[in-house]
PDB file of N, CA and C in Angstrom:
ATOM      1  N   UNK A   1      35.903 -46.454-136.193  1.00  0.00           N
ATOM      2  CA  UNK A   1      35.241 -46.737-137.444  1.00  0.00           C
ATOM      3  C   UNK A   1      33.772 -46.341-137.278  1.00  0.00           C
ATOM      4  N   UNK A   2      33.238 -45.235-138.311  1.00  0.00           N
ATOM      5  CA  UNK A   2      32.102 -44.713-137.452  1.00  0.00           C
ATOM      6  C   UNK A   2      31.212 -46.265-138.694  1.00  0.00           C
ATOM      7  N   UNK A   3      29.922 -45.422-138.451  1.00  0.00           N
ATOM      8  CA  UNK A   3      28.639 -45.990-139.492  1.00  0.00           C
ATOM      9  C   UNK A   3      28.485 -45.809-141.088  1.00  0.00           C
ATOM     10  N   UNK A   4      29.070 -44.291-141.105  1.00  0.00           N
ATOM     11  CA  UNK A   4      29.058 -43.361-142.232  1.00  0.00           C
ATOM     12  C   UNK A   4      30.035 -44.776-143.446  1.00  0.00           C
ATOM     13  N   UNK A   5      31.235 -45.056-142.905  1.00  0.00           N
ATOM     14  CA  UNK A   5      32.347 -45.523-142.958  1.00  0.00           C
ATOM     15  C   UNK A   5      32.172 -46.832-143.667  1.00  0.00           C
ATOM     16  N   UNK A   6      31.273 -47.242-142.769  1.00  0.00           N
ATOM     17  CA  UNK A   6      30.955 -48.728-143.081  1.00  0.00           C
ATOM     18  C   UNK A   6      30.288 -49.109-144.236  1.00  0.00           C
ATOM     19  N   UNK A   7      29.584 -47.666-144.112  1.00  0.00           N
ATOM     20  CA  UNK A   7      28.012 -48.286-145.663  1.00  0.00           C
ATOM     21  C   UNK A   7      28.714 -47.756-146.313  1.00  0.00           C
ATOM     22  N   UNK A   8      29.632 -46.914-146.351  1.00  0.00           N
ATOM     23  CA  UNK A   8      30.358 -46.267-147.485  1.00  0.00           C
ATOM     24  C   UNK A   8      30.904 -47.512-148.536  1.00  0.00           C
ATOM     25  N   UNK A   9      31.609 -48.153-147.433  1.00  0.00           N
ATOM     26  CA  UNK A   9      33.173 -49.655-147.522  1.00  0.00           C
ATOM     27  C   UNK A   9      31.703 -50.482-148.203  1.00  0.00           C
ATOM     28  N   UNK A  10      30.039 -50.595-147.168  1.00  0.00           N
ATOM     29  CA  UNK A  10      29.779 -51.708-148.194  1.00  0.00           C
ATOM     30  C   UNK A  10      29.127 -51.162-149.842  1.00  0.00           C
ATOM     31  N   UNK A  11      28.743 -50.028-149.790  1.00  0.00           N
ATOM     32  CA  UNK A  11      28.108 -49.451-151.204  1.00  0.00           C
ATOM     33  C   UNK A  11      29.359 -49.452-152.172  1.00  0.00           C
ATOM     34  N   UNK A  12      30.256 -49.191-151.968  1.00  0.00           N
ATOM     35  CA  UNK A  12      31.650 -49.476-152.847  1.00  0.00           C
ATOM     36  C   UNK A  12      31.508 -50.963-153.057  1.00  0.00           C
ATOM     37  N   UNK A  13      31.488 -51.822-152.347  1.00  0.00           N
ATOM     38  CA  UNK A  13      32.189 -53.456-152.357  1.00  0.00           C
ATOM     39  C   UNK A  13      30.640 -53.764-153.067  1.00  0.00           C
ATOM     40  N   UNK A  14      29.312 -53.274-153.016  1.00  0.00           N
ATOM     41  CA  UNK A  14      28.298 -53.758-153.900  1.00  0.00           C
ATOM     42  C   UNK A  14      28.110 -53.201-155.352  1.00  0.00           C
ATOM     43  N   UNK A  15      28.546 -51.974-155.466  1.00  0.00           N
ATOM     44  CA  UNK A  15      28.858 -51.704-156.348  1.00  0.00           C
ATOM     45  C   UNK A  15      30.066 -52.034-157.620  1.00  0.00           C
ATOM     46  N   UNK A  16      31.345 -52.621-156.507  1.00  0.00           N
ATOM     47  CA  UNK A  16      31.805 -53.047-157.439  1.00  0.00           C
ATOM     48  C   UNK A  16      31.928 -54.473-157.885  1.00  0.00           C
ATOM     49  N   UNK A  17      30.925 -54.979-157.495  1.00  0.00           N
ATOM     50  CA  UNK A  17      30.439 -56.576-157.737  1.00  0.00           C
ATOM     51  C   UNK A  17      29.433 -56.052-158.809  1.00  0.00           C
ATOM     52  N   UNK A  18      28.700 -55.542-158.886  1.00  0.00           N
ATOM     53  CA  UNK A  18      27.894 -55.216-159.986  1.00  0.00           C
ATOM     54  C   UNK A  18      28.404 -55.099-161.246  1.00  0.00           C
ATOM     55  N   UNK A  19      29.502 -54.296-161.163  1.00  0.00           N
ATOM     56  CA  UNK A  19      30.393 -53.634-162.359  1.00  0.00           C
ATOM     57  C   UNK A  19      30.819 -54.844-162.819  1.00  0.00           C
ATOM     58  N   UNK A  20      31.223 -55.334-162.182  1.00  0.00           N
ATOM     59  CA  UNK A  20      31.983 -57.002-162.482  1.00  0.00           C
ATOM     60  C   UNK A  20      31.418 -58.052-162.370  1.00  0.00           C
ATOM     61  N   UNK A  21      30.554 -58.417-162.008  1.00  0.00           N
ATOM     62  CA  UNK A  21      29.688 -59.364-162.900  1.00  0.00           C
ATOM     63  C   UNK A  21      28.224 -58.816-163.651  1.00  0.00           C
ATOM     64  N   UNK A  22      27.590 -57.898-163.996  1.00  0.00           N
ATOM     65  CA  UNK A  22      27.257 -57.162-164.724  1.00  0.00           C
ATOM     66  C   UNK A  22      27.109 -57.591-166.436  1.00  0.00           C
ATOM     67  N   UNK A  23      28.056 -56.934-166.697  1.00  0.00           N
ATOM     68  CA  UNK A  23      28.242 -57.188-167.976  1.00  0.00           C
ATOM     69  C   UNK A  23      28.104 -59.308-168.523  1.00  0.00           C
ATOM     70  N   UNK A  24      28.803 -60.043-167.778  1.00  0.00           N
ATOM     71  CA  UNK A  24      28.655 -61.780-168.128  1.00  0.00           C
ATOM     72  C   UNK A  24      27.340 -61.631-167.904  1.00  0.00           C
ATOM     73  N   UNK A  25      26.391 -61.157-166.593  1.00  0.00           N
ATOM     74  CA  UNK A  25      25.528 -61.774-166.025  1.00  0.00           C
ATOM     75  C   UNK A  25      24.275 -61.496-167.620  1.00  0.00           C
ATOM     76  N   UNK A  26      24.473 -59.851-168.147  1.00  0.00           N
ATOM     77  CA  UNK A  26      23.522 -59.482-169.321  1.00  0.00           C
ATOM     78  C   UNK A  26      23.897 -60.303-170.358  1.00  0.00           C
ATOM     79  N   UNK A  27      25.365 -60.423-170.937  1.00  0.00           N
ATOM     80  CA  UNK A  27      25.560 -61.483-172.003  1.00  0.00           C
ATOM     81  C   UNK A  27      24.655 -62.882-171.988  1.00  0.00           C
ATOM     82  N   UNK A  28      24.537 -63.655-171.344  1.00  0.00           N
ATOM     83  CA  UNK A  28      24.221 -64.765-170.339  1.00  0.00           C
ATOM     84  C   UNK A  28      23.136 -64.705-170.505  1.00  0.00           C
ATOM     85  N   UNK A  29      21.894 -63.816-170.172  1.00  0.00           N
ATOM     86  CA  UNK A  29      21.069 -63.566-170.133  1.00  0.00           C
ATOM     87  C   UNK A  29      20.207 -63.101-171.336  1.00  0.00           C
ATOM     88  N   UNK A  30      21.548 -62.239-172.124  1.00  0.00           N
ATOM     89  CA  UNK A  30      20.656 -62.267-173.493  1.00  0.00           C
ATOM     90  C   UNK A  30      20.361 -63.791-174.513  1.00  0.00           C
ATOM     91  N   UNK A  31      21.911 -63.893-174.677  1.00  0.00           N
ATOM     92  CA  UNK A  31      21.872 -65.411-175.176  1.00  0.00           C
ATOM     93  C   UNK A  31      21.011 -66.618-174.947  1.00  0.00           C
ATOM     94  N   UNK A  32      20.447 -66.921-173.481  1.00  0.00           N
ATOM     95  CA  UNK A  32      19.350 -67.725-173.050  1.00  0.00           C
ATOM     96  C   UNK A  32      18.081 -66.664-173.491  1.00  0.00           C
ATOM     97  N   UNK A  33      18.004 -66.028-173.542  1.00  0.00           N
ATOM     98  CA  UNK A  33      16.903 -65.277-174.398  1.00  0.00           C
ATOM     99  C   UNK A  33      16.700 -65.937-175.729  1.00  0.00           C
ATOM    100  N   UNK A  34      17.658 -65.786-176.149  1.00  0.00           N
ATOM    101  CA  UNK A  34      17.370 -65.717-178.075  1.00  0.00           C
ATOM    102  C   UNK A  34      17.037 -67.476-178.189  1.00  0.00           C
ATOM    103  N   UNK A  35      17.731 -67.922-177.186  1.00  0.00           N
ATOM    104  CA  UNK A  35      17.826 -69.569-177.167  1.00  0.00           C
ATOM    105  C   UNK A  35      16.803 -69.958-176.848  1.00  0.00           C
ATOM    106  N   UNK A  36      16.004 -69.536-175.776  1.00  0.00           N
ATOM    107  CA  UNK A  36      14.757 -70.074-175.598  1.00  0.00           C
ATOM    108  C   UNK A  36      13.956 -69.148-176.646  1.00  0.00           C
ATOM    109  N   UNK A  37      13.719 -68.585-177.115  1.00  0.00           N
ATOM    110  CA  UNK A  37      12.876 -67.923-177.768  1.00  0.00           C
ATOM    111  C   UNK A  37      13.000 -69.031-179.342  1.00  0.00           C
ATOM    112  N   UNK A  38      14.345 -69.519-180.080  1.00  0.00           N
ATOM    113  CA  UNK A  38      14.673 -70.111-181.149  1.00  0.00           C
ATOM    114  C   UNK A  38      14.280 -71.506-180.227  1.00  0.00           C
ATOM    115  N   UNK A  39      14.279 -72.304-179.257  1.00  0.00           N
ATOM    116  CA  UNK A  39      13.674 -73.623-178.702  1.00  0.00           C
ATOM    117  C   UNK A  39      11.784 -72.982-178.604  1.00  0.00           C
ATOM    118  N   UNK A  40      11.287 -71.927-178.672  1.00  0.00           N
ATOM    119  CA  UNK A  40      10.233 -72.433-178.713  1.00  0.00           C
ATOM    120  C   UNK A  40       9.630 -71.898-179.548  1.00  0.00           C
ATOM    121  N   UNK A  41       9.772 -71.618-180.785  1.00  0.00           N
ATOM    122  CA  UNK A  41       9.513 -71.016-182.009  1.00  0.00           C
ATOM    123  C   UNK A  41       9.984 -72.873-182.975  1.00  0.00           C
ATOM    124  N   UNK A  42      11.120 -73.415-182.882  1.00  0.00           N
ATOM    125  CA  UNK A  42      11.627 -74.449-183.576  1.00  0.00           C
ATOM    126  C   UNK A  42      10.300 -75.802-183.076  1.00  0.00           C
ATOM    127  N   UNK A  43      10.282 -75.555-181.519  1.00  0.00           N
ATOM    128  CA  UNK A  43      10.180 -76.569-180.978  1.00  0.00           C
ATOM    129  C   UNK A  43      11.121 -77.553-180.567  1.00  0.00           C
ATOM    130  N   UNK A  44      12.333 -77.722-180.330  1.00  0.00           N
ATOM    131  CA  UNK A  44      13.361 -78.139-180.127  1.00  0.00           C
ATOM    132  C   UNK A  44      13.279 -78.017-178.739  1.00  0.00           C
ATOM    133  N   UNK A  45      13.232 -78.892-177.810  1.00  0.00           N
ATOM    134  CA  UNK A  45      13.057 -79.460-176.570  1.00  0.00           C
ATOM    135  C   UNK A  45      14.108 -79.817-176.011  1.00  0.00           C
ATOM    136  N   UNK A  46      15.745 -79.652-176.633  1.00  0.00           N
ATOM    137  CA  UNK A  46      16.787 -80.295-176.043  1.00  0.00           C
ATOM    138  C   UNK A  46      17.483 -79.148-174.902  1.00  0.00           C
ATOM    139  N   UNK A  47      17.975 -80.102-173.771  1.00  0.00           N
ATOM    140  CA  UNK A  47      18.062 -79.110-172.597  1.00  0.00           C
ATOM    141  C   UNK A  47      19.605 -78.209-172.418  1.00  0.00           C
ATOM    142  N   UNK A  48      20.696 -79.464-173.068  1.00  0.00           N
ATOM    143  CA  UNK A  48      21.509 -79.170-173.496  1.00  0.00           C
ATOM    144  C   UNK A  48      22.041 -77.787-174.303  1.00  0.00           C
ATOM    145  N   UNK A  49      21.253 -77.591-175.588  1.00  0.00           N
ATOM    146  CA  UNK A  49      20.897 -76.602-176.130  1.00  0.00           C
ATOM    147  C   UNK A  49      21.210 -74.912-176.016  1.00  0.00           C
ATOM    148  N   UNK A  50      20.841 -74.806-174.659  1.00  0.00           N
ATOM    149  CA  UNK A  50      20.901 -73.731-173.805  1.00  0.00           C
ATOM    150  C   UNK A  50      22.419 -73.443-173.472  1.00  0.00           C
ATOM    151  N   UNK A  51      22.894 -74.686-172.835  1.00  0.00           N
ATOM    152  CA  UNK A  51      24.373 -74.583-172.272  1.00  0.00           C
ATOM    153  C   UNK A  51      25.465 -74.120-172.603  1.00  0.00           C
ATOM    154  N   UNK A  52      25.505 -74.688-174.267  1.00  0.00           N
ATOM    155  CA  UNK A  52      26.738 -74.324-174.819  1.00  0.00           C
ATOM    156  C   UNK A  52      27.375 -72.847-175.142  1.00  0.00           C
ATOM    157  N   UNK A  53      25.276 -72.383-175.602  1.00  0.00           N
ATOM    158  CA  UNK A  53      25.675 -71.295-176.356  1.00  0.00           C
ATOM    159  C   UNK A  53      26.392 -70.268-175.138  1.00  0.00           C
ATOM    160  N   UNK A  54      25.640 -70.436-174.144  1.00  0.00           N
ATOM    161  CA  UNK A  54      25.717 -69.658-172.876  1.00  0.00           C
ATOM    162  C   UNK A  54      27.433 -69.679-172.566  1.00  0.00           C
ATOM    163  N   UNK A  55      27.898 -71.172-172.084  1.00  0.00           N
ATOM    164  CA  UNK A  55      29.214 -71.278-171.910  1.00  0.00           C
ATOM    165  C   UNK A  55      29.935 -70.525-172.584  1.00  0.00           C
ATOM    166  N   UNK A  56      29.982 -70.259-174.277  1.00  0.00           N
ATOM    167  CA  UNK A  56      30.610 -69.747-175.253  1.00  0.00           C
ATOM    168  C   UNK A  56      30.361 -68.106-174.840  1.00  0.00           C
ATOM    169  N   UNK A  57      29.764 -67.432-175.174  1.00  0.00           N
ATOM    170  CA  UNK A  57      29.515 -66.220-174.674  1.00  0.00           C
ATOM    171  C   UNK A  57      30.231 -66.194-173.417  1.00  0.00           C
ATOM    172  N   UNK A  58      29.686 -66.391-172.207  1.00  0.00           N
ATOM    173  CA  UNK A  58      30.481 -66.162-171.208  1.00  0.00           C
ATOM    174  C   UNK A  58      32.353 -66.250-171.212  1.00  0.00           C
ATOM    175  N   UNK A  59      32.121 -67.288-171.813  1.00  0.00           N
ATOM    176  CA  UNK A  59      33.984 -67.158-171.984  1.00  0.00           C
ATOM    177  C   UNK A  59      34.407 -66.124-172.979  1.00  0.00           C
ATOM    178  N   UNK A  60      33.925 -65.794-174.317  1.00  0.00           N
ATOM    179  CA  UNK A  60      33.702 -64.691-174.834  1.00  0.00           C
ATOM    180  C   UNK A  60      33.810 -63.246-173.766  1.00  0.00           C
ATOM    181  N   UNK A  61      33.145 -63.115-173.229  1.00  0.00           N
ATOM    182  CA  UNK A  61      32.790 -62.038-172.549  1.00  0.00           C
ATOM    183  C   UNK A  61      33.785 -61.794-171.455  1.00  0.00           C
ATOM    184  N   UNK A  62      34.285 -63.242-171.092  1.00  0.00           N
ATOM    185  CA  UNK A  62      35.743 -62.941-170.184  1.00  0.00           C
ATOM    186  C   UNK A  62      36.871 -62.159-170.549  1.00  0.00           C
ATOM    187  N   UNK A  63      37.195 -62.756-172.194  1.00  0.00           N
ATOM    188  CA  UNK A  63      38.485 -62.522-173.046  1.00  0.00           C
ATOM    189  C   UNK A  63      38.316 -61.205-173.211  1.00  0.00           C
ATOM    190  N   UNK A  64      36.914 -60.547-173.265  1.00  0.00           N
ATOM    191  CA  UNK A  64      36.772 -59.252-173.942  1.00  0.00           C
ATOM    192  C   UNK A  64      36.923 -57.991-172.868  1.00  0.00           C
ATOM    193  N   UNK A  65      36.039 -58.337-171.520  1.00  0.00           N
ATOM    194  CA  UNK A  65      35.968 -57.690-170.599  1.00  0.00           C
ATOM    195  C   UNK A  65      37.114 -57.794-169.286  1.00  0.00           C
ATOM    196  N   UNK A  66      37.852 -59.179-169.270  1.00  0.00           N
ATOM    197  CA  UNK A  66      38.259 -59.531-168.238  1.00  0.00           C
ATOM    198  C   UNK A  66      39.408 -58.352-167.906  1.00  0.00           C
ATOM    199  N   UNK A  67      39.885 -57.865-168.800  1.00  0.00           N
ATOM    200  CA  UNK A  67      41.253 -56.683-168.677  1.00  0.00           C
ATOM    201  C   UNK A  67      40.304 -55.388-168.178  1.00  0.00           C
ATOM    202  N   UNK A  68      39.123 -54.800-168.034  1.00  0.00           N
ATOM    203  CA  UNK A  68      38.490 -54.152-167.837  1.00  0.00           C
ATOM    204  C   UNK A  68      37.906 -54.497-166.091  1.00  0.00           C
ATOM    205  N   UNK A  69      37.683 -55.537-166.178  1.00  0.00           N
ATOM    206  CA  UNK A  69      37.030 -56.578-164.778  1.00  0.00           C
ATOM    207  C   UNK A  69      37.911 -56.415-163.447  1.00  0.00           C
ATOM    208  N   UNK A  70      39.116 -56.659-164.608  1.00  0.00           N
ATOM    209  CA  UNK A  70      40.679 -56.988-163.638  1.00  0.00           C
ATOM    210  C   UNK A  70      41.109 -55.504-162.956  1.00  0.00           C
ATOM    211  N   UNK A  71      41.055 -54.264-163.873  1.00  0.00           N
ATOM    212  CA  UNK A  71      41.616 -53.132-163.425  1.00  0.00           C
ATOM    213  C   UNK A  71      40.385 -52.443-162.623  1.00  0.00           C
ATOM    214  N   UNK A  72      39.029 -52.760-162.732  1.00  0.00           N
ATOM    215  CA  UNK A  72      38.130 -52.319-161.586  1.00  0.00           C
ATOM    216  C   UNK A  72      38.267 -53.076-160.398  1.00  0.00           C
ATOM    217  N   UNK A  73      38.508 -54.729-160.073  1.00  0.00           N
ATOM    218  CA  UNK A  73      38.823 -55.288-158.693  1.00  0.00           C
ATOM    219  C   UNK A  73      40.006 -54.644-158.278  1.00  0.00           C
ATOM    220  N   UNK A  74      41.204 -53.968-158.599  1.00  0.00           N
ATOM    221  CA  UNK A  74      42.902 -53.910-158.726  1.00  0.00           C
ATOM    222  C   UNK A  74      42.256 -52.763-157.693  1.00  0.00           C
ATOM    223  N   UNK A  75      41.646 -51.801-158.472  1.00  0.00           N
ATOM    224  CA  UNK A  75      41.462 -50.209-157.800  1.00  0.00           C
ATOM    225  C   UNK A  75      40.497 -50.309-156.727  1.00  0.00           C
ATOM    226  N   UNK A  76      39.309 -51.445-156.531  1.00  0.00           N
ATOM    227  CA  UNK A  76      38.230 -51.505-155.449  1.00  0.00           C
ATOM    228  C   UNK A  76      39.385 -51.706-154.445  1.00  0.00           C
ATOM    229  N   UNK A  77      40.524 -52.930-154.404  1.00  0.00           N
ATOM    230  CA  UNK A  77      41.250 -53.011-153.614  1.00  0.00           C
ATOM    231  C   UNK A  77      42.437 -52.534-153.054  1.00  0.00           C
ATOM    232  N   UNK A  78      42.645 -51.312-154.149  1.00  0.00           N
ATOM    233  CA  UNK A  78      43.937 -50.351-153.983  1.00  0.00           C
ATOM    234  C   UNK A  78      43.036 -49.296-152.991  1.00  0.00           C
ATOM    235  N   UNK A  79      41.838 -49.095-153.374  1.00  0.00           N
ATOM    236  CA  UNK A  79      41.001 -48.209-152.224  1.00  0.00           C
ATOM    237  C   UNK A  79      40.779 -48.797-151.211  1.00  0.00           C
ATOM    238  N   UNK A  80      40.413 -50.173-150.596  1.00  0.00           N
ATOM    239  CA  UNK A  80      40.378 -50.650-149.837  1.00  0.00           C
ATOM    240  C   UNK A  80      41.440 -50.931-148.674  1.00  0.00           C
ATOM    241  N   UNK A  81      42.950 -51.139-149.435  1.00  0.00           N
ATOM    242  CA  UNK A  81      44.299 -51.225-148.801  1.00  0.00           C
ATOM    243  C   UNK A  81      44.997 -50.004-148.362  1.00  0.00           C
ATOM    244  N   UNK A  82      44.255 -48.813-148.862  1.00  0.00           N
ATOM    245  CA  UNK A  82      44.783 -47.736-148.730  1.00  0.00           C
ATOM    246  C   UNK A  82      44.343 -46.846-147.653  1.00  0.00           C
ATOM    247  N   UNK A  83      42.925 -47.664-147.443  1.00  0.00           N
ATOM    248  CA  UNK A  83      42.230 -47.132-145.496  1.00  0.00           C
ATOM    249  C   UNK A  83      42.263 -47.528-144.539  1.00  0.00           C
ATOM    250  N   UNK A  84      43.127 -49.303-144.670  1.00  0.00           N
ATOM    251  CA  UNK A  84      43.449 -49.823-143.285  1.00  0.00           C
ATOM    252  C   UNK A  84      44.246 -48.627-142.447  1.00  0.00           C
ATOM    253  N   UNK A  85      44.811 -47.895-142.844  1.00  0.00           N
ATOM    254  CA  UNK A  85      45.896 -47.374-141.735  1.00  0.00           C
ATOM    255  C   UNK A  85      44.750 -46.153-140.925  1.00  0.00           C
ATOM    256  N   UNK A  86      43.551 -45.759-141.418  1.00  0.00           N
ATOM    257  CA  UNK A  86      42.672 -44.872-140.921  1.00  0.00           C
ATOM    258  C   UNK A  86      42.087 -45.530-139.872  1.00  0.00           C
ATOM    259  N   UNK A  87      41.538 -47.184-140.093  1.00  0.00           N
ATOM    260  CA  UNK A  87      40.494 -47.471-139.589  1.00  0.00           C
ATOM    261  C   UNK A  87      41.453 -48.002-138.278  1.00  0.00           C
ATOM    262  N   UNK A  88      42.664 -48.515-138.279  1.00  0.00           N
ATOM    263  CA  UNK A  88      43.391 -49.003-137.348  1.00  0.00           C
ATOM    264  C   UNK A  88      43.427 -47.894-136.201  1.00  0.00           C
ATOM    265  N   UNK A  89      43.360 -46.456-136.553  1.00  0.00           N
ATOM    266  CA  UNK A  89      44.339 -45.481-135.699  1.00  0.00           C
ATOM    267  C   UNK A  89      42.570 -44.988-134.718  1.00  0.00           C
TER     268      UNK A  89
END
């Protein structure tokens, strides 16, 4: 198993953590945007506030993306299962 090999196996495995949480992490992120921006424009101080909308989106963003999520982990690991027999020999 040279070096080449390795950063290859980890730039794939970081990359495809990106791809896949990515997309929740920007949803997530926009939504606490607009939320704090509407808590401090209202003045509305409740902490709660933040949570729901966030929760909702994210589960949103599962239903929408998760069939997309699912067939990029399927193939990171169909590439992954498919080089044990290299790295063994």
């Amino acid at each position: 198993m040279s070096e080449e090999f390795v950063l290859s196996l980890g730039r794939d495995a970081l990359y495809t953590a990106l791809l896949v949480a990515g997309p929740l992490l920007l949803l997530s992120l926009s939504v606490g945007l607009l939320v704090s921006i509407f808590q401090a424009t209202t003045q509305i101080q409740e902490q709660t506030l933040s949570f729901v909308p966030k929760i909702v989106t994210v589960f949103l963003g599962l239903v929408i993306f998760g069939p997309w999520m699912l067939k990029i982990m399927r193939d990171f690991t169909v590439r992954l299962v498919s080089v044990i027999p290299t790295v063994l020999q």
